[in-house]
PDB file of N, CA and C in Angstrom:
ATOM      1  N   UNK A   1      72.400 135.010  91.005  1.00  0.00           N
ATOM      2  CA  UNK A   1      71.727 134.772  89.753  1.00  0.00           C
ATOM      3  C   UNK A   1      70.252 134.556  90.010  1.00  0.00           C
ATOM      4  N   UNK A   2      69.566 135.040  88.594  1.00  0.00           N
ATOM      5  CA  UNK A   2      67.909 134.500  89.009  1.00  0.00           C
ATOM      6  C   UNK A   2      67.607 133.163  88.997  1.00  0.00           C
ATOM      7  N   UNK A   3      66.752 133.121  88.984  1.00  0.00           N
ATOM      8  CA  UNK A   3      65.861 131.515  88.584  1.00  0.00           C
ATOM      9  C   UNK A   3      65.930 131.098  86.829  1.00  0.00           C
ATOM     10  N   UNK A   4      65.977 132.259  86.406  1.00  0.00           N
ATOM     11  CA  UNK A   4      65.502 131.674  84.630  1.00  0.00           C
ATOM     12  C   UNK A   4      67.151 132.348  84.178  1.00  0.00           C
ATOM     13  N   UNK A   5      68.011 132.376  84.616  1.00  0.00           N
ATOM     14  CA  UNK A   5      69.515 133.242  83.634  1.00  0.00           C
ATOM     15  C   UNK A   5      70.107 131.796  83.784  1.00  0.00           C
ATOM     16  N   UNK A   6      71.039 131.516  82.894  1.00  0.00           N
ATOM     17  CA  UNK A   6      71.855 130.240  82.100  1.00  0.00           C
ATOM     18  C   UNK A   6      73.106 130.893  82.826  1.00  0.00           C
ATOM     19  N   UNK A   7      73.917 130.078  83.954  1.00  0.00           N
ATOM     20  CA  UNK A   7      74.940 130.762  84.544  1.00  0.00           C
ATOM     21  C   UNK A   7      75.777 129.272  84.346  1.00  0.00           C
ATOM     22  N   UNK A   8      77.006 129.427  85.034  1.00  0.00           N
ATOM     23  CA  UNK A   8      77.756 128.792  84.879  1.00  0.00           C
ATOM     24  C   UNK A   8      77.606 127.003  85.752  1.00  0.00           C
ATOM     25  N   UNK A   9      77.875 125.914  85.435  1.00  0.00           N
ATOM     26  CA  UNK A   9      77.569 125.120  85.611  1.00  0.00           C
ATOM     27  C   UNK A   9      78.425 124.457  86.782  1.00  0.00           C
ATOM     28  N   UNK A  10      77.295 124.046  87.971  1.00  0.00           N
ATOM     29  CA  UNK A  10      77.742 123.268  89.455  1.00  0.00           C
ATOM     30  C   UNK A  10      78.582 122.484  89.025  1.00  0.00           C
ATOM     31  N   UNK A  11      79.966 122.791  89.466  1.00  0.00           N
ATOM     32  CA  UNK A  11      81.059 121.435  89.250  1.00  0.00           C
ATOM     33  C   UNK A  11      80.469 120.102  90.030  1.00  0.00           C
ATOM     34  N   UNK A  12      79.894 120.214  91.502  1.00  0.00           N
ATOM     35  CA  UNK A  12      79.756 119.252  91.918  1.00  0.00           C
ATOM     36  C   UNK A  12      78.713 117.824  91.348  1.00  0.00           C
ATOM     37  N   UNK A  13      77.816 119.044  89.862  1.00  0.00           N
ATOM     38  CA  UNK A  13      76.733 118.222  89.926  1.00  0.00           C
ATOM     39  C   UNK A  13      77.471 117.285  88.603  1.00  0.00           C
ATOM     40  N   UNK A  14      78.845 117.549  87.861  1.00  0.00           N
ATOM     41  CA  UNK A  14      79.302 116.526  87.062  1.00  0.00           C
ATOM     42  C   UNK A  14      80.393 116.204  87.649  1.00  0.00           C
ATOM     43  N   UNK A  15      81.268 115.767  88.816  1.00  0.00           N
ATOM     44  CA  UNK A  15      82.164 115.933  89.524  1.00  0.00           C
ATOM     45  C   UNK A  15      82.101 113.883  89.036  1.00  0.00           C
ATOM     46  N   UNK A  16      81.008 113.187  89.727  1.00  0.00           N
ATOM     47  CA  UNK A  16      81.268 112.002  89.289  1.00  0.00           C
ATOM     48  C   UNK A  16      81.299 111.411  87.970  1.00  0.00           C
ATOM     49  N   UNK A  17      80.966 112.246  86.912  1.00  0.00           N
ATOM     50  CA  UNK A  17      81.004 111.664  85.471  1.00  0.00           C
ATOM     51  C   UNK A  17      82.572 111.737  85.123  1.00  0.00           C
ATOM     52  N   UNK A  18      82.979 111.359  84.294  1.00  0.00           N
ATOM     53  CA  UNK A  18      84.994 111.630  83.541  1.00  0.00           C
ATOM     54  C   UNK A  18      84.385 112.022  82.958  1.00  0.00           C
ATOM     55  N   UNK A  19      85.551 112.880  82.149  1.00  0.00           N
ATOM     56  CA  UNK A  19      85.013 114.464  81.326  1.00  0.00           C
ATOM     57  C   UNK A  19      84.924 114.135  80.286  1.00  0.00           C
ATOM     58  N   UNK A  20      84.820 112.627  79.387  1.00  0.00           N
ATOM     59  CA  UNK A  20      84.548 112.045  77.731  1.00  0.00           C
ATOM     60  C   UNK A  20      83.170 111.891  78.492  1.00  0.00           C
ATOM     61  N   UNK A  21      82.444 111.804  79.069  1.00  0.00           N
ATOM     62  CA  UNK A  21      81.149 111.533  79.300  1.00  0.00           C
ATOM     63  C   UNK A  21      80.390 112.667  79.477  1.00  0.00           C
ATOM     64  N   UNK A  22      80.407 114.087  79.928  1.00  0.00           N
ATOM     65  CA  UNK A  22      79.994 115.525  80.007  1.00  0.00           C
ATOM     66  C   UNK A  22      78.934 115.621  78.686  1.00  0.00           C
ATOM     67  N   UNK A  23      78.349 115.908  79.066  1.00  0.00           N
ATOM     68  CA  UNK A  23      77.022 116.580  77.776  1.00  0.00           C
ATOM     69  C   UNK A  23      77.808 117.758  76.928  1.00  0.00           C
ATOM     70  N   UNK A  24      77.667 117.914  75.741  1.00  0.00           N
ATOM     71  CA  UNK A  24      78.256 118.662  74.749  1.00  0.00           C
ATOM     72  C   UNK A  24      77.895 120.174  75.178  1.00  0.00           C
ATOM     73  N   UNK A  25      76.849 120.384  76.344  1.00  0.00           N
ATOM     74  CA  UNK A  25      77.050 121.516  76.804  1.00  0.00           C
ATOM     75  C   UNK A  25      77.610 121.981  78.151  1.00  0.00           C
ATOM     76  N   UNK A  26      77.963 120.989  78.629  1.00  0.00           N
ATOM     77  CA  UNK A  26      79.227 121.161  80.003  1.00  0.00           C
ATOM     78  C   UNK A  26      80.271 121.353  79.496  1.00  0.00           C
ATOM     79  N   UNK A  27      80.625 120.168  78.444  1.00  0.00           N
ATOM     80  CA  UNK A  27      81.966 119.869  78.257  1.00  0.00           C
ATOM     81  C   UNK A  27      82.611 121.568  77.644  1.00  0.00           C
ATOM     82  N   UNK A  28      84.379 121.920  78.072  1.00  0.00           N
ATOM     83  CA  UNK A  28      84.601 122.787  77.455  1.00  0.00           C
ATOM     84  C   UNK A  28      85.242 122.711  76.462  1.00  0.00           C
ATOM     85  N   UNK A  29      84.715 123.624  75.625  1.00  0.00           N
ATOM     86  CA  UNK A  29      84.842 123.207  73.845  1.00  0.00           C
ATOM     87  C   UNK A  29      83.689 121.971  73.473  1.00  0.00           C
ATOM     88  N   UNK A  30      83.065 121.610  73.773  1.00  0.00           N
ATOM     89  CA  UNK A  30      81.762 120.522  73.299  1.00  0.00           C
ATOM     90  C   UNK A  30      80.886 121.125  72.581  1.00  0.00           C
ATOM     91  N   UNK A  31      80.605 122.354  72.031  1.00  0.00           N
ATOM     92  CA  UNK A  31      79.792 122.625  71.165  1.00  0.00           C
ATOM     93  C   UNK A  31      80.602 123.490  69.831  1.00  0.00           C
ATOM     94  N   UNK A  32      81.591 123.664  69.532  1.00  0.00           N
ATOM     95  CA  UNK A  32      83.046 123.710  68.556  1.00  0.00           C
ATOM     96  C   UNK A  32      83.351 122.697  68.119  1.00  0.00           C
ATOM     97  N   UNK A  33      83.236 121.775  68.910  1.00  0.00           N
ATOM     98  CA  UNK A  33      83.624 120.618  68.661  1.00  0.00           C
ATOM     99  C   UNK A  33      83.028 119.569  67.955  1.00  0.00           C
ATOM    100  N   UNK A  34      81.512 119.355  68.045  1.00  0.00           N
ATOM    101  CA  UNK A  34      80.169 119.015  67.843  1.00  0.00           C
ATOM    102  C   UNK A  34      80.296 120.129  66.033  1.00  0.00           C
ATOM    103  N   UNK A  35      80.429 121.171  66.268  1.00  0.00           N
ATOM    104  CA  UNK A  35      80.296 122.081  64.954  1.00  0.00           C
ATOM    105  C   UNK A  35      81.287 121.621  64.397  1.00  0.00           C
ATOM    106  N   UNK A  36      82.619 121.066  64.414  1.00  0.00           N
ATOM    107  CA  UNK A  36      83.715 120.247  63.796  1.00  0.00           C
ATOM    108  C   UNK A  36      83.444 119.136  63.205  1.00  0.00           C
ATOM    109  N   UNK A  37      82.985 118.405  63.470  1.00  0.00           N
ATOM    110  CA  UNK A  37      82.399 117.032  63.298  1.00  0.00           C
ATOM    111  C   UNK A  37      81.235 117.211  62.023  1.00  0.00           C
ATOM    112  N   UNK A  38      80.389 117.799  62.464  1.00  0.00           N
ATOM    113  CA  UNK A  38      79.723 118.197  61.355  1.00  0.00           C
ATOM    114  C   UNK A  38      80.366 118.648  60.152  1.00  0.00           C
ATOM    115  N   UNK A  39      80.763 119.713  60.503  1.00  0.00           N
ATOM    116  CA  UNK A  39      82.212 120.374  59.092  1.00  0.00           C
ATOM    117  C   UNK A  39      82.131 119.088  58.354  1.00  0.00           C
ATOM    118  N   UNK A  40      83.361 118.207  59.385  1.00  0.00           N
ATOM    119  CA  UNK A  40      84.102 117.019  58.837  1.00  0.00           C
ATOM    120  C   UNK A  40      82.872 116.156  57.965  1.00  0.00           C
ATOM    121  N   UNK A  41      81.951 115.939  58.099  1.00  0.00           N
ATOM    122  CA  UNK A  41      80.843 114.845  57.624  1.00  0.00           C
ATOM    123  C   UNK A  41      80.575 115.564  56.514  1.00  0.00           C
ATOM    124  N   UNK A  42      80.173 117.123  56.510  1.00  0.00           N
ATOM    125  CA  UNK A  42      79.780 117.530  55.389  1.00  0.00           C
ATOM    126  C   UNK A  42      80.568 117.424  54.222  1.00  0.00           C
ATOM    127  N   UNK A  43      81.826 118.205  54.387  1.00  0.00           N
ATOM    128  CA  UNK A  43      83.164 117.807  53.374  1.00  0.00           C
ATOM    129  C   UNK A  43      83.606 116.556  52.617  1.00  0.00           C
ATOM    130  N   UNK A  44      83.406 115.453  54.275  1.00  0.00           N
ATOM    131  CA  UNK A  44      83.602 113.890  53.207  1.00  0.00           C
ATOM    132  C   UNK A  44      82.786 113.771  52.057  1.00  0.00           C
ATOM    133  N   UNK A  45      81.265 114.184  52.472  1.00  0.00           N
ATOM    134  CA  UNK A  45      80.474 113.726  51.499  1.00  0.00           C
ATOM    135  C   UNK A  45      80.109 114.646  50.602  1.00  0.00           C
ATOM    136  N   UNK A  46      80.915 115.619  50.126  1.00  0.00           N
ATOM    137  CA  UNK A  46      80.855 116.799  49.176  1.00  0.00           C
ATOM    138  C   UNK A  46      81.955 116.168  48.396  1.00  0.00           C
ATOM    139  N   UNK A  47      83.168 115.647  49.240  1.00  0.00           N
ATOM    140  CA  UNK A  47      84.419 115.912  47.953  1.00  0.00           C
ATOM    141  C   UNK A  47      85.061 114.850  48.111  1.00  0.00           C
ATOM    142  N   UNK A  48      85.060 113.729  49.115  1.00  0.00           N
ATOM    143  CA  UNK A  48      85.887 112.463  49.161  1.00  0.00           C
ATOM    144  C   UNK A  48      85.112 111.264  49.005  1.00  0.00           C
ATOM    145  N   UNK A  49      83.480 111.074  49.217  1.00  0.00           N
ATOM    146  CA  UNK A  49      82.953 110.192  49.146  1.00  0.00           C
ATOM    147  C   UNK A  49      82.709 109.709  47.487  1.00  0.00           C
ATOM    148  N   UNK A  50      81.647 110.965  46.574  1.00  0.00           N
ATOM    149  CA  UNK A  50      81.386 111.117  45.374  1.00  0.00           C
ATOM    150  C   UNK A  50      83.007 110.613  44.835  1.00  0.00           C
ATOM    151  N   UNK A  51      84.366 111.337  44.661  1.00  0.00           N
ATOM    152  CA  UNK A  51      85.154 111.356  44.178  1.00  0.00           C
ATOM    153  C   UNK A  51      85.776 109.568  44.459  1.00  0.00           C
ATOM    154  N   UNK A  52      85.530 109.243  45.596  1.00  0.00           N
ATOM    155  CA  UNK A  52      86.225 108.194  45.411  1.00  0.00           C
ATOM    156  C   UNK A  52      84.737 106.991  45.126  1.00  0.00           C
ATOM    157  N   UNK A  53      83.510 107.046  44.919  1.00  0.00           N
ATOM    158  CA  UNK A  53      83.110 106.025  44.199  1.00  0.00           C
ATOM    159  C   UNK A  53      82.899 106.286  42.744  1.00  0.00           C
ATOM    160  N   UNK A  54      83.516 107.123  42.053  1.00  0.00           N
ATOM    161  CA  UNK A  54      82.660 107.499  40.706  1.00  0.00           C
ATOM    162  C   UNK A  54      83.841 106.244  39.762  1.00  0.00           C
ATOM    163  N   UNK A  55      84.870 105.914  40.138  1.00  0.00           N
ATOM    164  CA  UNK A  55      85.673 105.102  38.890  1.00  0.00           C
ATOM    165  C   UNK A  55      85.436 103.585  39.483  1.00  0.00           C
ATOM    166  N   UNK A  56      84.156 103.252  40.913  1.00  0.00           N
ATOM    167  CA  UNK A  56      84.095 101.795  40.704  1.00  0.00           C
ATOM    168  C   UNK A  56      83.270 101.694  39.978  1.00  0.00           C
ATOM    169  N   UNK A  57      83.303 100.482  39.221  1.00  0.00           N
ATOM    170  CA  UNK A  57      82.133  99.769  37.946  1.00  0.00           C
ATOM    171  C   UNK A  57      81.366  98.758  38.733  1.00  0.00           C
ATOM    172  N   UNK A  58      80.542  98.982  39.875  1.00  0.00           N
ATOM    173  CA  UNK A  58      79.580  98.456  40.362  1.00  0.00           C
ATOM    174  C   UNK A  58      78.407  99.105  40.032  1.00  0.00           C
ATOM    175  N   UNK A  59      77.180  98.665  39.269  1.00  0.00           N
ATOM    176  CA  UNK A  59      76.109  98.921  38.687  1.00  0.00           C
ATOM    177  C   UNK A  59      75.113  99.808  39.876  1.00  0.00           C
ATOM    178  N   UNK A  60      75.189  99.250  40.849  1.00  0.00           N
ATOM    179  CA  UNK A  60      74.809 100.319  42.129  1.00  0.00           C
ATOM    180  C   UNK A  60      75.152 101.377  42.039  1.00  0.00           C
ATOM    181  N   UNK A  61      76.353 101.284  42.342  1.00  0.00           N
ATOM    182  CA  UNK A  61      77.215 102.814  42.538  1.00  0.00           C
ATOM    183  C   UNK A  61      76.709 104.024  41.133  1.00  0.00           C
ATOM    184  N   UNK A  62      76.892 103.316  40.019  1.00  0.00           N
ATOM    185  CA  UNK A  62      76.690 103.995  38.411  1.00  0.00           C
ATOM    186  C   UNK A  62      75.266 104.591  38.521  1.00  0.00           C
ATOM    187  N   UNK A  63      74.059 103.985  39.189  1.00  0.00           N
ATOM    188  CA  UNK A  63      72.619 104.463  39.237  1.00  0.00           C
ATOM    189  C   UNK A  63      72.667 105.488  40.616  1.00  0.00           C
ATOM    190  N   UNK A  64      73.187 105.035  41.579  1.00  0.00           N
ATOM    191  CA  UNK A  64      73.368 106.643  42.139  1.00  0.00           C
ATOM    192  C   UNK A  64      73.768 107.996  42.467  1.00  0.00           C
ATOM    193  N   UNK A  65      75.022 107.791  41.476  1.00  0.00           N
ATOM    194  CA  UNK A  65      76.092 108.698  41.263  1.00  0.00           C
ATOM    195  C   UNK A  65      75.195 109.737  40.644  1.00  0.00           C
ATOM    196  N   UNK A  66      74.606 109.766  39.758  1.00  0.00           N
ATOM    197  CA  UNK A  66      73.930 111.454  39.451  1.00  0.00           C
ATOM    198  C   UNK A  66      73.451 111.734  40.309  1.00  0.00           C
ATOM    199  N   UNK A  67      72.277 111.293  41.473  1.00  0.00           N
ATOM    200  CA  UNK A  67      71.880 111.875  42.149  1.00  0.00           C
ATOM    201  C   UNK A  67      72.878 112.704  43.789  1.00  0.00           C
ATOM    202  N   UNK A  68      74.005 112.006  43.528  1.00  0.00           N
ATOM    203  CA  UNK A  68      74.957 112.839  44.889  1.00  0.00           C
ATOM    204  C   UNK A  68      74.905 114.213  44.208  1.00  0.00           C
ATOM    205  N   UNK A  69      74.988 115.170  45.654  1.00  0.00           N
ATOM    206  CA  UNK A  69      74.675 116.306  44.961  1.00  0.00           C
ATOM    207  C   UNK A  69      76.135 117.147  44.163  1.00  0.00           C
ATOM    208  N   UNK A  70      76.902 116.718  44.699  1.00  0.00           N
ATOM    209  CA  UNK A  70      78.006 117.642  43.517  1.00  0.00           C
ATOM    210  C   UNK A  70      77.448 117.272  42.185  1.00  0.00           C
ATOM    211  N   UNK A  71      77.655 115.964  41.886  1.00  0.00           N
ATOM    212  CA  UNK A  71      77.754 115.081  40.262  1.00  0.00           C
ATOM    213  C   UNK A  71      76.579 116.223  39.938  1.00  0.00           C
ATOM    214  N   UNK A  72      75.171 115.971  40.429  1.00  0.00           N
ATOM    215  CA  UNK A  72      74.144 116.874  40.075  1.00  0.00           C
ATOM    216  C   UNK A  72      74.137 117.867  39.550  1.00  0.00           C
ATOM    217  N   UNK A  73      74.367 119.054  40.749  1.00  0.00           N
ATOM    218  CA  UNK A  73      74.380 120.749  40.173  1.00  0.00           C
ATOM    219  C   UNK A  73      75.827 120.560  39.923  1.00  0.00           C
ATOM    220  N   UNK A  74      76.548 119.945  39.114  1.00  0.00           N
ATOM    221  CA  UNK A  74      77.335 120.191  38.459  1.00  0.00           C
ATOM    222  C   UNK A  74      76.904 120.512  36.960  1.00  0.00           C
ATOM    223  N   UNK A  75      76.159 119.891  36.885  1.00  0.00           N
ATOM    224  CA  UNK A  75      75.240 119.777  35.610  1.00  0.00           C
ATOM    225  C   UNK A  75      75.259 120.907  35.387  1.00  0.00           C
ATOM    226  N   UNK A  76      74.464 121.966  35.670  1.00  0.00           N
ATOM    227  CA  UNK A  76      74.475 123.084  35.518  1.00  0.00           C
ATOM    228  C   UNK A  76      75.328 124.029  34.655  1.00  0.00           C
ATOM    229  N   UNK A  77      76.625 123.905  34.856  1.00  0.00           N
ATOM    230  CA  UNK A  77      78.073 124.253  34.819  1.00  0.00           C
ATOM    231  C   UNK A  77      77.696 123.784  32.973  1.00  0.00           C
ATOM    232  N   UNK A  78      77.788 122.743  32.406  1.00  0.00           N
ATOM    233  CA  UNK A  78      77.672 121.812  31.260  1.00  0.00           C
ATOM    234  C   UNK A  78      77.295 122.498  30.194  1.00  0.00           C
ATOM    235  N   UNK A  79      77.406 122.462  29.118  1.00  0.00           N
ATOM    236  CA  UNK A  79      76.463 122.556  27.805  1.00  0.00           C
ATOM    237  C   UNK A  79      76.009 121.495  27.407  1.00  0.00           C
ATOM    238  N   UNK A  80      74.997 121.333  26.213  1.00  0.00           N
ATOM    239  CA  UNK A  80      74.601 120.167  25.882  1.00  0.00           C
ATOM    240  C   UNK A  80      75.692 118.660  25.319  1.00  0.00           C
ATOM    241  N   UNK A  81      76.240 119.790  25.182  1.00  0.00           N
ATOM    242  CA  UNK A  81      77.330 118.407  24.527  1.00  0.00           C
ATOM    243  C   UNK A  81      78.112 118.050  25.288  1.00  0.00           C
ATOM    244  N   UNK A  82      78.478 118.727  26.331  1.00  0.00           N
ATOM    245  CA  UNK A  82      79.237 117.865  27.616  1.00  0.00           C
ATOM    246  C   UNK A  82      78.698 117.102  28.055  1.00  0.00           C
ATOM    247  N   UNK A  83      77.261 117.440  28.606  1.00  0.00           N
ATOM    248  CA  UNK A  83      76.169 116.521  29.670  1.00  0.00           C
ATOM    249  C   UNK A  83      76.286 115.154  28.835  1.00  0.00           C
ATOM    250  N   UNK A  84      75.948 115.153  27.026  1.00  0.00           N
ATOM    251  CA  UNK A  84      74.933 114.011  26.780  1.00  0.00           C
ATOM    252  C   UNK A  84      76.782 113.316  26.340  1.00  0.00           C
ATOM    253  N   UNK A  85      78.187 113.502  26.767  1.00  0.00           N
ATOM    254  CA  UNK A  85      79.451 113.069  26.626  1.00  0.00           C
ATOM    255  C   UNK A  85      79.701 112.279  28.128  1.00  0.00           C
ATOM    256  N   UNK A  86      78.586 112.974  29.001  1.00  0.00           N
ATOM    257  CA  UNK A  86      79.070 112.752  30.175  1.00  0.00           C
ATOM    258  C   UNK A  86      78.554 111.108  30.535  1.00  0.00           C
ATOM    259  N   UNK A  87      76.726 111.420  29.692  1.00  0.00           N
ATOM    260  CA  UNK A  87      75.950 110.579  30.331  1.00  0.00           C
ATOM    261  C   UNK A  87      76.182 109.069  28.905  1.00  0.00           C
ATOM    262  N   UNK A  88      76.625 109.188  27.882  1.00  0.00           N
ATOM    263  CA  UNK A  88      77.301 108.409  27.090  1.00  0.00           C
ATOM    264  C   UNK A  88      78.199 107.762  28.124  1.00  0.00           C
ATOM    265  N   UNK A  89      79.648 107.904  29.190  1.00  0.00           N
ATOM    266  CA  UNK A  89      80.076 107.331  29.455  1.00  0.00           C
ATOM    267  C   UNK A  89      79.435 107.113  31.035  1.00  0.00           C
ATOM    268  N   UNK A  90      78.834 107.060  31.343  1.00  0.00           N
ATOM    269  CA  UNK A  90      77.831 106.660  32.794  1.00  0.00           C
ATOM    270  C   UNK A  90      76.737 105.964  32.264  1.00  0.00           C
ATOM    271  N   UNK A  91      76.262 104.705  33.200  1.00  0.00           N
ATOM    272  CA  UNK A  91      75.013 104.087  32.523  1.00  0.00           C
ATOM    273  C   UNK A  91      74.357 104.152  33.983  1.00  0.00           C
ATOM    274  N   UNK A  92      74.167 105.858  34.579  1.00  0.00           N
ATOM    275  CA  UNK A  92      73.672 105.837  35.643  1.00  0.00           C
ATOM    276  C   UNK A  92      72.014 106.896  34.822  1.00  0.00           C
ATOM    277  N   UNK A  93      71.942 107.524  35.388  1.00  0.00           N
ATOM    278  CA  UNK A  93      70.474 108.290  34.693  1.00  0.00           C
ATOM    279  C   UNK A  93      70.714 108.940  34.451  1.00  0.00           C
ATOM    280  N   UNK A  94      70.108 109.325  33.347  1.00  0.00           N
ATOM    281  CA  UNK A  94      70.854 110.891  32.735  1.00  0.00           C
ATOM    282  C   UNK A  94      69.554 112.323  32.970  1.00  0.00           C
ATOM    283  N   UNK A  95      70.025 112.954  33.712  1.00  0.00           N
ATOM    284  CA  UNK A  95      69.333 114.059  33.974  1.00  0.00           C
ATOM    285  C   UNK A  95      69.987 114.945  33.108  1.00  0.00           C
ATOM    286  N   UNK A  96      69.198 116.448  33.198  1.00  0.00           N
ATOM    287  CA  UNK A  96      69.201 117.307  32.019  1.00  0.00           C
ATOM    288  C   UNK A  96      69.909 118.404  32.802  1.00  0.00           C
ATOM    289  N   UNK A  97      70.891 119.685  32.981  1.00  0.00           N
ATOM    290  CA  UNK A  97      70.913 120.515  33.904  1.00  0.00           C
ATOM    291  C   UNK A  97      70.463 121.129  34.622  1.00  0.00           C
ATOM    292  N   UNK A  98      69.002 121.095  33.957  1.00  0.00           N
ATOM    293  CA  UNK A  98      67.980 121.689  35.561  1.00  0.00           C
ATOM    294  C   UNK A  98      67.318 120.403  36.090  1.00  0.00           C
ATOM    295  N   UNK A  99      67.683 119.434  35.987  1.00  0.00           N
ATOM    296  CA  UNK A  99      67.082 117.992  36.927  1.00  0.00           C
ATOM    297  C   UNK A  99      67.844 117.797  37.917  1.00  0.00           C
ATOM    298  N   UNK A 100      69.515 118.249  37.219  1.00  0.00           N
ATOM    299  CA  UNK A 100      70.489 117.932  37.728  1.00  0.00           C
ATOM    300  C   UNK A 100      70.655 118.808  39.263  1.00  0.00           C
ATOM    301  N   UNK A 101      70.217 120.652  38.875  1.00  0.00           N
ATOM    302  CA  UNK A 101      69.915 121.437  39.856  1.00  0.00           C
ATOM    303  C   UNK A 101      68.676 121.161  40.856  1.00  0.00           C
ATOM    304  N   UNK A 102      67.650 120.860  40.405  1.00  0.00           N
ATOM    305  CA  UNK A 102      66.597 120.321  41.478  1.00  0.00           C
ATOM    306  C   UNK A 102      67.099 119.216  42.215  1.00  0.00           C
ATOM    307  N   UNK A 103      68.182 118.388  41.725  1.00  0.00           N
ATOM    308  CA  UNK A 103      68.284 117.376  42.895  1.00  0.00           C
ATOM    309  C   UNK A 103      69.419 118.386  43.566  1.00  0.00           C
ATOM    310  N   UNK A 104      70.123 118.917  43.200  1.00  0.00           N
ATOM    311  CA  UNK A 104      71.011 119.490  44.278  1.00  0.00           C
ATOM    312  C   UNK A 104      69.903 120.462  45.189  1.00  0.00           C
ATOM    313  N   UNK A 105      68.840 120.896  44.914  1.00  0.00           N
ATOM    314  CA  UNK A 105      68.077 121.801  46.000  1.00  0.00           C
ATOM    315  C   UNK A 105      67.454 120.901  46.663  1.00  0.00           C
ATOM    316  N   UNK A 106      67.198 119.824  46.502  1.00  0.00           N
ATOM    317  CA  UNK A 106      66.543 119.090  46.654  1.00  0.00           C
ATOM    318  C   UNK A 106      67.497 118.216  48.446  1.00  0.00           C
ATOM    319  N   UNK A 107      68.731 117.991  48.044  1.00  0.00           N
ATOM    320  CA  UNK A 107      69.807 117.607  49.077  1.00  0.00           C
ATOM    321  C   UNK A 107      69.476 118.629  49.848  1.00  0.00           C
ATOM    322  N   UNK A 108      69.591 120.323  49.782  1.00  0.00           N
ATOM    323  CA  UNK A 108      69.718 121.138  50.182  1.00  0.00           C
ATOM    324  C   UNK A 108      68.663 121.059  51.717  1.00  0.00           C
ATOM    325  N   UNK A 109      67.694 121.039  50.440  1.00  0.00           N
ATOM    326  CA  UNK A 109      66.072 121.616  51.765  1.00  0.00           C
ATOM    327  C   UNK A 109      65.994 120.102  52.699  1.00  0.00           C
ATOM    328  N   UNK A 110      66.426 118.611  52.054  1.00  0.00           N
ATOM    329  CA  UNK A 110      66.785 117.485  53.411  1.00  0.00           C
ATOM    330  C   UNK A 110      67.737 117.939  54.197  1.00  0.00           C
ATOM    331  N   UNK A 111      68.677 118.408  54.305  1.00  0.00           N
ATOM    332  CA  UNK A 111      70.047 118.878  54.701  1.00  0.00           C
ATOM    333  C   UNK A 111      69.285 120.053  56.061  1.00  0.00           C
ATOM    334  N   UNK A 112      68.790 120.835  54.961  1.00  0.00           N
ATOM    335  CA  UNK A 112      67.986 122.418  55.957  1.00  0.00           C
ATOM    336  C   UNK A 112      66.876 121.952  57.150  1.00  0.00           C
ATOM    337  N   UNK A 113      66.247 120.765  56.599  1.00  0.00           N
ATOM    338  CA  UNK A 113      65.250 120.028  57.550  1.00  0.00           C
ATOM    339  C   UNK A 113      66.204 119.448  58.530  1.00  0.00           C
ATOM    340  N   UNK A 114      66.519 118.288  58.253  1.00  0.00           N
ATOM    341  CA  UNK A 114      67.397 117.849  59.464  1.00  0.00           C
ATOM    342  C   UNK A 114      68.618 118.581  60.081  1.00  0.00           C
ATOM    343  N   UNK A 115      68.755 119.562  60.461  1.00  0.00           N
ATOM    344  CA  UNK A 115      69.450 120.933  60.700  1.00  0.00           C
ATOM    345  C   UNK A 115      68.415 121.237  61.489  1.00  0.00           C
ATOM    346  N   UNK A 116      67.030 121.842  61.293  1.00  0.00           N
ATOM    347  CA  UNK A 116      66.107 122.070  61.965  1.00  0.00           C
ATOM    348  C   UNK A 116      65.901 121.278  63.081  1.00  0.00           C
ATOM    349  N   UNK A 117      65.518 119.943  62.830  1.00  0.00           N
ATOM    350  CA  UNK A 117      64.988 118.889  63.245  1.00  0.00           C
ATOM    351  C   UNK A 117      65.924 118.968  64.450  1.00  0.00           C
ATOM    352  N   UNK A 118      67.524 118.883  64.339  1.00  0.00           N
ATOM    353  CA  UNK A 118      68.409 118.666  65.599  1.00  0.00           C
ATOM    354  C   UNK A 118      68.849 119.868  66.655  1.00  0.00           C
ATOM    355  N   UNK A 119      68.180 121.478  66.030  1.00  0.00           N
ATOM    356  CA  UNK A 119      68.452 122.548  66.619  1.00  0.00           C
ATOM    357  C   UNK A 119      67.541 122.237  67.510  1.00  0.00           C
ATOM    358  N   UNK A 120      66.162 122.020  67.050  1.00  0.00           N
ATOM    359  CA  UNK A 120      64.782 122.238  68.065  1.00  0.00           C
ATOM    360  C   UNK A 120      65.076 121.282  68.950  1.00  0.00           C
ATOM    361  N   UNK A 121      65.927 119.651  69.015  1.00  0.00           N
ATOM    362  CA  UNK A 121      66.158 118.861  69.679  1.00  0.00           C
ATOM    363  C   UNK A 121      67.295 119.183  71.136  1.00  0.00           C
ATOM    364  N   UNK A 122      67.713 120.374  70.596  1.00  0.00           N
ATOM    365  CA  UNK A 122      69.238 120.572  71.287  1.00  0.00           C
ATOM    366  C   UNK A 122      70.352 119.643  70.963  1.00  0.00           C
ATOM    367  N   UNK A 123      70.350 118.796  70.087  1.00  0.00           N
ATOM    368  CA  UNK A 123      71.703 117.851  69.407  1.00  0.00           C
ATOM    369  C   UNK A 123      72.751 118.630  69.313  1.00  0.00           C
ATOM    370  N   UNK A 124      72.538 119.972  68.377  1.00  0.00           N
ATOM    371  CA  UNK A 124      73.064 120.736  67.096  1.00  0.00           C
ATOM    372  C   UNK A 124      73.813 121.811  67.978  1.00  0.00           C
TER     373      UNK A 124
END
């Protein structure tokens, strides 16, 4: 091999680490795996997090619930008389369907940044 080609990795030089300790790019399967995890985080907080705080009646929870991004660009989806049915029974903020869509782009391009942020790092 040359000097600058990415070849396969000296057993001897992780021989003393145990293999839960291997960098996510030794380990085999550590970067599938790493992409799993992520999956998993994204999903909770798309469809199990929103869903399971929207029926507590903690005044916290009620003011940030429009801004999670499903509740949001869901908006969209709405006519007027759903939204102002919706925001009648929420005493969280009532956005309009395109407020509702800017905060979902809005998740998006934080989401697209820190994505960036951990590729250029090698995290990701």
């Amino acid at each position: 091999m040359t000097g600058g080609s990415a070849g396969p990795v000296d057993p001897s030089a992780t021989a003393a680490l145990p293999r839960g300790h291997l960098p996510a790019r030794v380990r085999p399967g550590g970067a599938a795996q790493a992409q799993r995890r992520a999956l998993t985080a994204v999903i909770a907080l798309l469809l199990v997090v929103e869903n399971v705080l929207m029926p507590v009646p903690v005044r916290a929870i009620q003011v940030i619930s429009p801004f999670l991004p499903s509740t949001a660009g869901r908006r969209v989806l709405f006519d007027e008389e759903m939204i102002s049915a919706i925001d009648a029974a929420n005493g969280g903020a009532h956005l309009t369907a395109w407020q509702g869509f800017g905060v979902l782009l809005a998740w998006v391009v934080a989401l697209l940044g820190l994505a960036a942020v951990l590729v250029r790092r090698g995290d990701a």
